[in-house]
Protein backbone atom coordinates (compact mmCIF):
# COMPACT_ATOMS: atom_id res chain seq x y z
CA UNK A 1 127.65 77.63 31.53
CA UNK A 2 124.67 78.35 33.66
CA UNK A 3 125.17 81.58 33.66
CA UNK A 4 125.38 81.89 29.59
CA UNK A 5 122.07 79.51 29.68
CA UNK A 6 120.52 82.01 31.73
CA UNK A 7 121.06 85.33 29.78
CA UNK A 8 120.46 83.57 26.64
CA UNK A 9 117.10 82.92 27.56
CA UNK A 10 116.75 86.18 29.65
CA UNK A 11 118.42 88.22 26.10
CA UNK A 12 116.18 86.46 23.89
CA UNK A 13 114.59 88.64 21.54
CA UNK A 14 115.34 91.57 24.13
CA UNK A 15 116.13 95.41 22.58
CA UNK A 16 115.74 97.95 25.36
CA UNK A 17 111.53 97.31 24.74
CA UNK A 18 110.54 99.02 28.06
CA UNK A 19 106.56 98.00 27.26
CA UNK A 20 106.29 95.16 29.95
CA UNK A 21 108.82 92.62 28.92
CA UNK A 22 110.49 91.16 31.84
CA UNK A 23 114.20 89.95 32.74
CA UNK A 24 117.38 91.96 30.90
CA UNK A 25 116.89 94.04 28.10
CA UNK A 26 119.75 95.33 26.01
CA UNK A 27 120.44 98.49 24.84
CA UNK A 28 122.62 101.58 24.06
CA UNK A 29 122.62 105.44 24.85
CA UNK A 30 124.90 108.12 23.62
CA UNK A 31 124.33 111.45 25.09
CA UNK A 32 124.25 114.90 23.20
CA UNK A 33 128.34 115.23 22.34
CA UNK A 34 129.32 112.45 24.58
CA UNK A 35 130.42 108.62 24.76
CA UNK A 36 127.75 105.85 23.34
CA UNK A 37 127.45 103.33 26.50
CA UNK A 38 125.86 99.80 26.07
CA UNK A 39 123.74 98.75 29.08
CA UNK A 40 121.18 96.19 30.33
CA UNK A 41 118.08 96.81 32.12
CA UNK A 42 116.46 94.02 34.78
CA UNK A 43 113.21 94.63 34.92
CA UNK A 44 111.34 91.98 38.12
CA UNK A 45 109.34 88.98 36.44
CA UNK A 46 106.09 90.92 38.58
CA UNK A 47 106.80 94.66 37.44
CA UNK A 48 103.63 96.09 36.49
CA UNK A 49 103.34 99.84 35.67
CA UNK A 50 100.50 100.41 37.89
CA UNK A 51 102.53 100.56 41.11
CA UNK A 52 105.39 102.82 41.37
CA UNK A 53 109.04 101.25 41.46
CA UNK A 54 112.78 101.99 42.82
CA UNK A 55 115.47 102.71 40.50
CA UNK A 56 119.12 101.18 41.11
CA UNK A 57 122.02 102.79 38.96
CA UNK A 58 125.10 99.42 39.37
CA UNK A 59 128.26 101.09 38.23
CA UNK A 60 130.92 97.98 38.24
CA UNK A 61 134.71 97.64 38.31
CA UNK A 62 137.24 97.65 36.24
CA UNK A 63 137.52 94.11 35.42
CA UNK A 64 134.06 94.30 33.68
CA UNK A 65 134.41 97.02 31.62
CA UNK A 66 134.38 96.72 27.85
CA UNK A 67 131.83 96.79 24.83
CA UNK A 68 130.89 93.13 24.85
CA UNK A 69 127.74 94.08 26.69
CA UNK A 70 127.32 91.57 29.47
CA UNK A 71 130.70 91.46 31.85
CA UNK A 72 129.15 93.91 34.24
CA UNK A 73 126.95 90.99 35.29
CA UNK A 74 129.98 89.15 36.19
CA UNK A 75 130.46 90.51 40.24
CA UNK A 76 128.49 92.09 42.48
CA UNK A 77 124.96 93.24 42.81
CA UNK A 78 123.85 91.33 39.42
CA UNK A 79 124.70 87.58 40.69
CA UNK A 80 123.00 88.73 44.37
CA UNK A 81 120.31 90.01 41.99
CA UNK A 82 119.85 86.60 40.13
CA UNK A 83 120.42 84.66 43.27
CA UNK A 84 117.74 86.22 45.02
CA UNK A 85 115.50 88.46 42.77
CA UNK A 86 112.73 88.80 45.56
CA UNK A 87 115.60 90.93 47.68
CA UNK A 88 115.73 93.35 44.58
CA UNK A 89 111.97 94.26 43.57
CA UNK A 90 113.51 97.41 41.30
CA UNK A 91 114.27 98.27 37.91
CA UNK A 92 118.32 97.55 37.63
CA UNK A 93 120.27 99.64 35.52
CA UNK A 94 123.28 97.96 34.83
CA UNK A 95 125.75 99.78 32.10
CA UNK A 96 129.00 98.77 31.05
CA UNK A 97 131.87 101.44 31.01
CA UNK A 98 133.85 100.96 27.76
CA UNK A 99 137.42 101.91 28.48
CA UNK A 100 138.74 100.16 31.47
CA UNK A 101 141.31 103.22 32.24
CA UNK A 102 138.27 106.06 32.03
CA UNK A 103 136.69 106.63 35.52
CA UNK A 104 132.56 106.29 35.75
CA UNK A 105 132.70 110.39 35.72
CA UNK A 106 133.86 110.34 32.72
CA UNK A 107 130.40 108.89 31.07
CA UNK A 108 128.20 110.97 33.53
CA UNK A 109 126.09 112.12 30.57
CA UNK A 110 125.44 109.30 29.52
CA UNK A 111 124.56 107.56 32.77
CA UNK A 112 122.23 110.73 33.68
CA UNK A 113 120.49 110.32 30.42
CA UNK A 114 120.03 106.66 31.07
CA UNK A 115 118.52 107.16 34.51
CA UNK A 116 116.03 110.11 32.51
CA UNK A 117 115.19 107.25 30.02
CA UNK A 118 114.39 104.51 32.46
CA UNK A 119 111.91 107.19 34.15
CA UNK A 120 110.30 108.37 31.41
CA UNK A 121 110.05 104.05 30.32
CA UNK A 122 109.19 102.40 33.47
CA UNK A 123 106.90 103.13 36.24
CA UNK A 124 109.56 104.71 38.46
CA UNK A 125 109.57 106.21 41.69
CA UNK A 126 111.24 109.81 40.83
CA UNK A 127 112.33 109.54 44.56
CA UNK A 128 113.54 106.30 45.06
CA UNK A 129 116.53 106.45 42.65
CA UNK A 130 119.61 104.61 44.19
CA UNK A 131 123.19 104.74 43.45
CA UNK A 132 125.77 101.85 43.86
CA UNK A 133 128.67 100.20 42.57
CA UNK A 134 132.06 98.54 43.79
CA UNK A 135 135.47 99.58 43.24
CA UNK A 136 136.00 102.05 40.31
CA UNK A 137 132.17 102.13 40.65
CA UNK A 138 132.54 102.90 44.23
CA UNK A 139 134.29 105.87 43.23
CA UNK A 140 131.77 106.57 40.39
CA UNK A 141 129.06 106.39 43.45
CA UNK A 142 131.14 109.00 45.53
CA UNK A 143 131.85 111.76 42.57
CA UNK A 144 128.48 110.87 40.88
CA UNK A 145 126.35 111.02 44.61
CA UNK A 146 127.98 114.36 45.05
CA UNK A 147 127.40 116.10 41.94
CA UNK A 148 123.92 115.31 41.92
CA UNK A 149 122.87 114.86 45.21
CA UNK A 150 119.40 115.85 44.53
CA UNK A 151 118.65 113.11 42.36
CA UNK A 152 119.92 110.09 44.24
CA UNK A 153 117.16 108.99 47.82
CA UNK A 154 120.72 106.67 48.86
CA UNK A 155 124.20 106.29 47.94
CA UNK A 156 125.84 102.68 48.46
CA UNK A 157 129.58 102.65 47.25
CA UNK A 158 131.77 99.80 47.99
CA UNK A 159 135.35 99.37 48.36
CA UNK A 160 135.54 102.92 46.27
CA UNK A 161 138.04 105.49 46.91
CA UNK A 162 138.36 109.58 46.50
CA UNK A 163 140.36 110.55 43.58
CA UNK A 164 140.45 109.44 40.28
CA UNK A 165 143.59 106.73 39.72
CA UNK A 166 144.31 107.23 36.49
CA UNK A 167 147.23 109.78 35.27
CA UNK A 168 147.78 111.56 31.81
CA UNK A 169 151.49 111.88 30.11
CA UNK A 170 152.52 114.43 32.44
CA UNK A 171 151.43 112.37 35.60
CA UNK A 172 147.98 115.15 36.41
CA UNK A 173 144.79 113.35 36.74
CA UNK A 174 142.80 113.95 33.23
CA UNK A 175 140.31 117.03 33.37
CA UNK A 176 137.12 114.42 33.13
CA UNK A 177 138.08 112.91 36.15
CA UNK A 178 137.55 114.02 39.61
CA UNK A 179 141.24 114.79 41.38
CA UNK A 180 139.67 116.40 44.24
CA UNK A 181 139.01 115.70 48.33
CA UNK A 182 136.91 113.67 50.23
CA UNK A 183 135.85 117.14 51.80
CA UNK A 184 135.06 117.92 48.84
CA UNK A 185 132.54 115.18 48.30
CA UNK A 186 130.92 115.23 51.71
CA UNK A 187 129.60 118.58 51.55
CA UNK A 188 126.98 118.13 49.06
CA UNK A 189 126.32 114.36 50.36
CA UNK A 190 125.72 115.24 54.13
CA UNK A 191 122.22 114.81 54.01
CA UNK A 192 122.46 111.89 51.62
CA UNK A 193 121.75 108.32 53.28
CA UNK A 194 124.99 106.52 53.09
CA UNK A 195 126.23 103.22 53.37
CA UNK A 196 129.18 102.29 52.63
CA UNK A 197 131.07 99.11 52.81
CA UNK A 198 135.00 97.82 52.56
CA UNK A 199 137.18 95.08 53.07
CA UNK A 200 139.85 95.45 56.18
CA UNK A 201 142.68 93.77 54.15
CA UNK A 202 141.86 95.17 51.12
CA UNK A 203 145.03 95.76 48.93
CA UNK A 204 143.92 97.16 45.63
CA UNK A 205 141.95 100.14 47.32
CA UNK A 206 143.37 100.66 50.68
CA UNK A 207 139.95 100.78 53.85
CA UNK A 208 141.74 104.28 54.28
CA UNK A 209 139.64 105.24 51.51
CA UNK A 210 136.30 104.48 52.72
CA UNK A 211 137.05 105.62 56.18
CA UNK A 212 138.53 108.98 55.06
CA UNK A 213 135.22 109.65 53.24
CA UNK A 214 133.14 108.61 56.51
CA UNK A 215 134.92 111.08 58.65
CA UNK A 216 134.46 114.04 56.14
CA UNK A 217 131.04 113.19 55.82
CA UNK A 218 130.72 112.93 60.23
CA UNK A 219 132.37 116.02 59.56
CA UNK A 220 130.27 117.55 57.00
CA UNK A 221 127.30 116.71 59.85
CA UNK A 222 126.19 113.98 58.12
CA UNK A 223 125.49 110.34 59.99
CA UNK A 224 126.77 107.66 57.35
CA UNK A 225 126.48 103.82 57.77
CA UNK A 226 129.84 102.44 57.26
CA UNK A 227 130.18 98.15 57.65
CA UNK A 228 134.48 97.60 57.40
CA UNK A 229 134.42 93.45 56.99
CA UNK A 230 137.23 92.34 58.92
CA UNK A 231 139.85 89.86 57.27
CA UNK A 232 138.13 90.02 53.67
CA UNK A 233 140.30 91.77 50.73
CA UNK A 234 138.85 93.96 47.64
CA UNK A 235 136.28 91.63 46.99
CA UNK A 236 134.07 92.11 49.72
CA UNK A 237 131.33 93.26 47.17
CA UNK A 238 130.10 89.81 47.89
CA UNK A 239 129.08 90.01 51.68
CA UNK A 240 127.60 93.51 50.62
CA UNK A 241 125.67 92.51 48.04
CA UNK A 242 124.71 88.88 49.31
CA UNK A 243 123.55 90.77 52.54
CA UNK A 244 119.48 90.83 53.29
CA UNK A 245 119.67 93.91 55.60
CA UNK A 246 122.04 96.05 52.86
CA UNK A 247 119.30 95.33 50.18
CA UNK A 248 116.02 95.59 52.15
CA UNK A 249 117.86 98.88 53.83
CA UNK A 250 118.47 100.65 50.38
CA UNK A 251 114.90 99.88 48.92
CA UNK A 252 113.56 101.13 51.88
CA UNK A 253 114.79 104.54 51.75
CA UNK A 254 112.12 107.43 51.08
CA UNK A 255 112.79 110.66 50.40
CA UNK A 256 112.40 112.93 53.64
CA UNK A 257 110.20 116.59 53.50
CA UNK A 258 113.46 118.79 54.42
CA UNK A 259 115.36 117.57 51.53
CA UNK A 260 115.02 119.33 48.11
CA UNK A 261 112.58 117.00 45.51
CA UNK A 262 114.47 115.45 42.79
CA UNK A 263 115.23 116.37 39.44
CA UNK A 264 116.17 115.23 36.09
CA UNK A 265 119.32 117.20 35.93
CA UNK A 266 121.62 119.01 38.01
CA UNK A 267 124.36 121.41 37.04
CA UNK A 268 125.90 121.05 40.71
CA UNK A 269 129.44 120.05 40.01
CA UNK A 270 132.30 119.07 42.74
């Protein structure tokens, strides 16, 4: 209940108006040819356009997808968020994905065109644009962070894993999902700050996961943080999420001179 009391007066009279207007604001975005994708937008009770601000991309699990508009709220960074709002001083992107079977990669046009329409709305920092999310949005963060590593100043996936889960009629992971290695993703994410986080006992996506994609990317020469939460299962998003050091260390990322300068778009591809 006090979490319906909350949005209602957070919702009210709310449609995506990026002129000011504090709290969550609803909306929808359909790329060129592609999926429509409802979303909400937090926007900090102080934001004021004449200071630049970071940018978080939440991608959430499984359990919250749907079009209802508001489940993604339900775990993760959106009750740390509203729990403590002065950890998060950012503009929060927070869509929902519609089909709980469909991996994040499957929406990537829509999610890029979100992230181009929040900086064209709010006073964004073009290189302080994070990307984070927890389970099947741990997995978005991994495919999506490597495909566009030039866009994202830190990648934060938790409890994610490599390749898609999801299988067609003949048993092949579907062509809009990514079926690939953890190699694979590390390359173009070696310079990418990392940190990534997983339960030890976690039995819906095994710690193999996370670990596998920590070695490529040692591997791949690149110096991830990695924080493996001993006797918690798959919901560890919680002691990521509720952590003060995790949020103060993503916000405080800056993009360094030897990487390239972000973009809107990228055609790299893994």
């Amino acid at each position: 209940m006090t979490l319906l009391l909350f949005l209602s007066a957070l919702l009210a009279g709310s449609g995506d108006r990026p002129t000011g207007a504090a709290g969550l604001l609803a909306g929808e975005i359909e790329a060129p040819g592609g999926p429509r994708v409802s979303y909400l937008v937090y926007v900090p009770r102080d934001y004021n356009a004449a200071r630049r601000w970071p940018l978080v991309l939440f991608l959430h699990g499984r359990g919250e997808s749907g079009t209802d508009g508001w489940r993604q709220l339900l775990q993760g960074l959106p009750p740390a968020l509203f729990a403590a709002p002065e950890r998060w001083p950012a503009i929060v992107l927070l869509p929902q994905k519609p089909d709980p079977e469909n991996e994040w990669e499957s929406y990537e046009s829509a999610l890029l065109a979100l992230v181009d329409r929040a900086r064209r709305s709010y006073a964004i920092d073009p290189e302080r644009v994070i990307l984070t999310g927890l389970s099947q949005g741990g997995h978005g963060s991994w495919v999506l962070g490597a495909r566009h590593p030039e866009l994202w100043v830190a990648v934060a996936p938790v409890c994610g894993y490599v390749a898609a889960r999801r299988r067609n009629a003949a048993g092949r992971i579907p062509a809009d999902a990514f079926g690939g290695t953890a190699t694979e993703l590390a390359k173009p994410l070696a310079s990418t700050p990392i940190w990534a986080f997983h339960g030890a006992i976690d039995d819906v996506v095994p710690v193999a996961e996370t670990e596998k994609m920590i070695a490529a990317l040692r591997a791949a020469g690149g110096a991830p943080r990695v924080t493996i939460v001993p006797e918690v299962g798959h919901g560890v998003w919680s002691r990521a999420y509720e952590d003060p050091e995790f949020a103060a260390w993503l916000l405080a990322q800056r993009w360094p001179v030897d990487r390239p300068k972000p973009r809107s778009r990228s055609a790299t591809r893994c």
